[in-house]
C-alpha atoms as a PDB file:
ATOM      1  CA  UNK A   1      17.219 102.212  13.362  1.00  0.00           C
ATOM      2  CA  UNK A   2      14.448 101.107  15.303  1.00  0.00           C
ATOM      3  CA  UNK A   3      11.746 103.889  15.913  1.00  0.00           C
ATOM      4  CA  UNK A   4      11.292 104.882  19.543  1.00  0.00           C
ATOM      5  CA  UNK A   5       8.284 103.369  21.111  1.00  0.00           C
ATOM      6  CA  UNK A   6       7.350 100.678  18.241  1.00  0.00           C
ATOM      7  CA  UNK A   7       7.666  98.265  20.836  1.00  0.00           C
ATOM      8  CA  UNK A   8       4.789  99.734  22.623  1.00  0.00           C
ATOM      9  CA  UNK A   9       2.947 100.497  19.477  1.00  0.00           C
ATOM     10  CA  UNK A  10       2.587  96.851  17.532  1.00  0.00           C
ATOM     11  CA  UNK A  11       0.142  94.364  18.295  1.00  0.00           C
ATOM     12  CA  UNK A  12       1.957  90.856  18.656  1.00  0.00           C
ATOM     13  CA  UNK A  13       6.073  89.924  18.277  1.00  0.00           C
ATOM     14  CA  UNK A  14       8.276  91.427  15.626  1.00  0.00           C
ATOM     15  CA  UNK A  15      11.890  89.317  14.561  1.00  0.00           C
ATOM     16  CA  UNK A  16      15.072  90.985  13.248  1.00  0.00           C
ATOM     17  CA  UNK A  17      17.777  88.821  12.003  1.00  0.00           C
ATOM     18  CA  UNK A  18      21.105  90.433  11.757  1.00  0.00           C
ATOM     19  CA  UNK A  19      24.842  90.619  12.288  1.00  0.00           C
ATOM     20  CA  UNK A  20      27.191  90.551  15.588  1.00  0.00           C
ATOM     21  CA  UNK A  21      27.072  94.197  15.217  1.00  0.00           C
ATOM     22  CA  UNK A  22      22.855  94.066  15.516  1.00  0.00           C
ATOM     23  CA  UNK A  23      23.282  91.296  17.935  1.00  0.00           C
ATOM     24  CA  UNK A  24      25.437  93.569  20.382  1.00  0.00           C
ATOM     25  CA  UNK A  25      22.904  96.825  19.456  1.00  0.00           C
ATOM     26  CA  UNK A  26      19.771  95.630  20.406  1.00  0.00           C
ATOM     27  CA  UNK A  27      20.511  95.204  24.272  1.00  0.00           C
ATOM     28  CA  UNK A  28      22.396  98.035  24.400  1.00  0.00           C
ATOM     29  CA  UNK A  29      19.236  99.999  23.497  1.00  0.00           C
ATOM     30  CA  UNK A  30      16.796  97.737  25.353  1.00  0.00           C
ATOM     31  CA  UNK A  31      15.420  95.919  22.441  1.00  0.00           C
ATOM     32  CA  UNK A  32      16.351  92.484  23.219  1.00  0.00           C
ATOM     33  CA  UNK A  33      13.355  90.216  24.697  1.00  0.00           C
ATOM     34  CA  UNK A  34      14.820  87.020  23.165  1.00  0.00           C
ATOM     35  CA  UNK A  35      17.801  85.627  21.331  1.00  0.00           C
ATOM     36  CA  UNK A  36      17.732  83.022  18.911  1.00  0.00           C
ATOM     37  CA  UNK A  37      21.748  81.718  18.213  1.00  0.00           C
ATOM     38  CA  UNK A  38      22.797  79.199  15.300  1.00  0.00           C
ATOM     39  CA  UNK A  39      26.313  77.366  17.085  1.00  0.00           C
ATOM     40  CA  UNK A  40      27.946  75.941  14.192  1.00  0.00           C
ATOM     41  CA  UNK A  41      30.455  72.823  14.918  1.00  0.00           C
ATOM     42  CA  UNK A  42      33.261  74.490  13.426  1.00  0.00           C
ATOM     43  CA  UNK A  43      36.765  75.592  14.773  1.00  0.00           C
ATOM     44  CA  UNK A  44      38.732  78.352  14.207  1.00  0.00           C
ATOM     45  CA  UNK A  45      41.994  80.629  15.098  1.00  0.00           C
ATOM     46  CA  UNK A  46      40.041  84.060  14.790  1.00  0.00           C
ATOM     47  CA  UNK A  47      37.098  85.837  14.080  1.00  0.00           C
ATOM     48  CA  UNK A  48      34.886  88.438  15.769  1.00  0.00           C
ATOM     49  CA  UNK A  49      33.392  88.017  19.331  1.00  0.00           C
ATOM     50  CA  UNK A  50      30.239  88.145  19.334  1.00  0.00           C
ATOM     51  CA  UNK A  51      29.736  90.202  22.185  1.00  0.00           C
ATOM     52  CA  UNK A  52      32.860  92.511  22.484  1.00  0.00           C
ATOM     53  CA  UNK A  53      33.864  94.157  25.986  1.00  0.00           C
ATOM     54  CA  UNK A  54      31.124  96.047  27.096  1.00  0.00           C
ATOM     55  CA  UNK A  55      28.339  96.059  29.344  1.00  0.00           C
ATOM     56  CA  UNK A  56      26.774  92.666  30.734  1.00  0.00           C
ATOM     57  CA  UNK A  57      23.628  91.150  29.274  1.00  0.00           C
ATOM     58  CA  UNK A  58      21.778  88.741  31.885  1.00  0.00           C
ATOM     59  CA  UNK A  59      20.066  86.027  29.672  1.00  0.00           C
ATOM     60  CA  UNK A  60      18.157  83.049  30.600  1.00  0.00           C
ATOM     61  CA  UNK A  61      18.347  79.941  28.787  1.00  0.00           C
ATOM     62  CA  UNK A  62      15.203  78.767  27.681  1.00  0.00           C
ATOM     63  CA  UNK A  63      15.504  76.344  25.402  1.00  0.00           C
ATOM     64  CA  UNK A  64      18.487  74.085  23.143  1.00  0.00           C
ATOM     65  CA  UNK A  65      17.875  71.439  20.117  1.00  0.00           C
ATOM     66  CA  UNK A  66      20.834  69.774  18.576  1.00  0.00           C
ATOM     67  CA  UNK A  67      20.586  68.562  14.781  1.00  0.00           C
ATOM     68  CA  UNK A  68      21.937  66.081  13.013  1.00  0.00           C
ATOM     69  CA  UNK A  69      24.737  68.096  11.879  1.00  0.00           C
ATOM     70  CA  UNK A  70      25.811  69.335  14.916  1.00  0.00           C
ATOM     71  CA  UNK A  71      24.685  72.723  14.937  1.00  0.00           C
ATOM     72  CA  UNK A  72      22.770  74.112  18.244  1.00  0.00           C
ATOM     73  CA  UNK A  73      19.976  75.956  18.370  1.00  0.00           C
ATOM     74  CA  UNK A  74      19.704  77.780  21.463  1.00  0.00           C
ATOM     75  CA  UNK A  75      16.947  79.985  22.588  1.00  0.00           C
ATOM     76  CA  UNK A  76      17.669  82.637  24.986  1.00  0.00           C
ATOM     77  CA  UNK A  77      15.417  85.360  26.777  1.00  0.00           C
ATOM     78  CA  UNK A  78      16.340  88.755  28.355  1.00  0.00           C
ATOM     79  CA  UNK A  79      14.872  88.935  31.865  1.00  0.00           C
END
């Protein structure tokens, strides 16, 4: 858990890596200033949504890069 305020109270930008469980926290609470998503080229049946029914997060995108392998990189930010 993130400690009320510590936005407020650090000098400079502070990065948290984390599951589709963080992902989905972290607006929820306000956190989210930017979001930094890995697409991998890969098809499948199932899995887990990354953002399950819930409230709706306006983001912006900012910026995409594709490499060689096919992944995308894609930069959002929370307006």
């Amino acid at each position: 858990m993130i400690p009320q305020g510590l936005k407020e109270r650090i000098d400079g930008d502070f990065q948290m890596s984390g599951s589709a469980t963080t992902v989905r926290w972290l607006p929820a609470d306000g956190l989210l200033d930017e979001l930094n998503l890995l697409v991998h080229p890969i098809a499948v049946g199932h899995g887990q949504r990354l953002f399950e029914d819930g409230p709706t997060h306006a983001l912006k995108l900012v910026k995409s890069e594709t490499f060689e392998t096919g992944v995308l990189n894609l930069r959002y930010e929370a307006p």
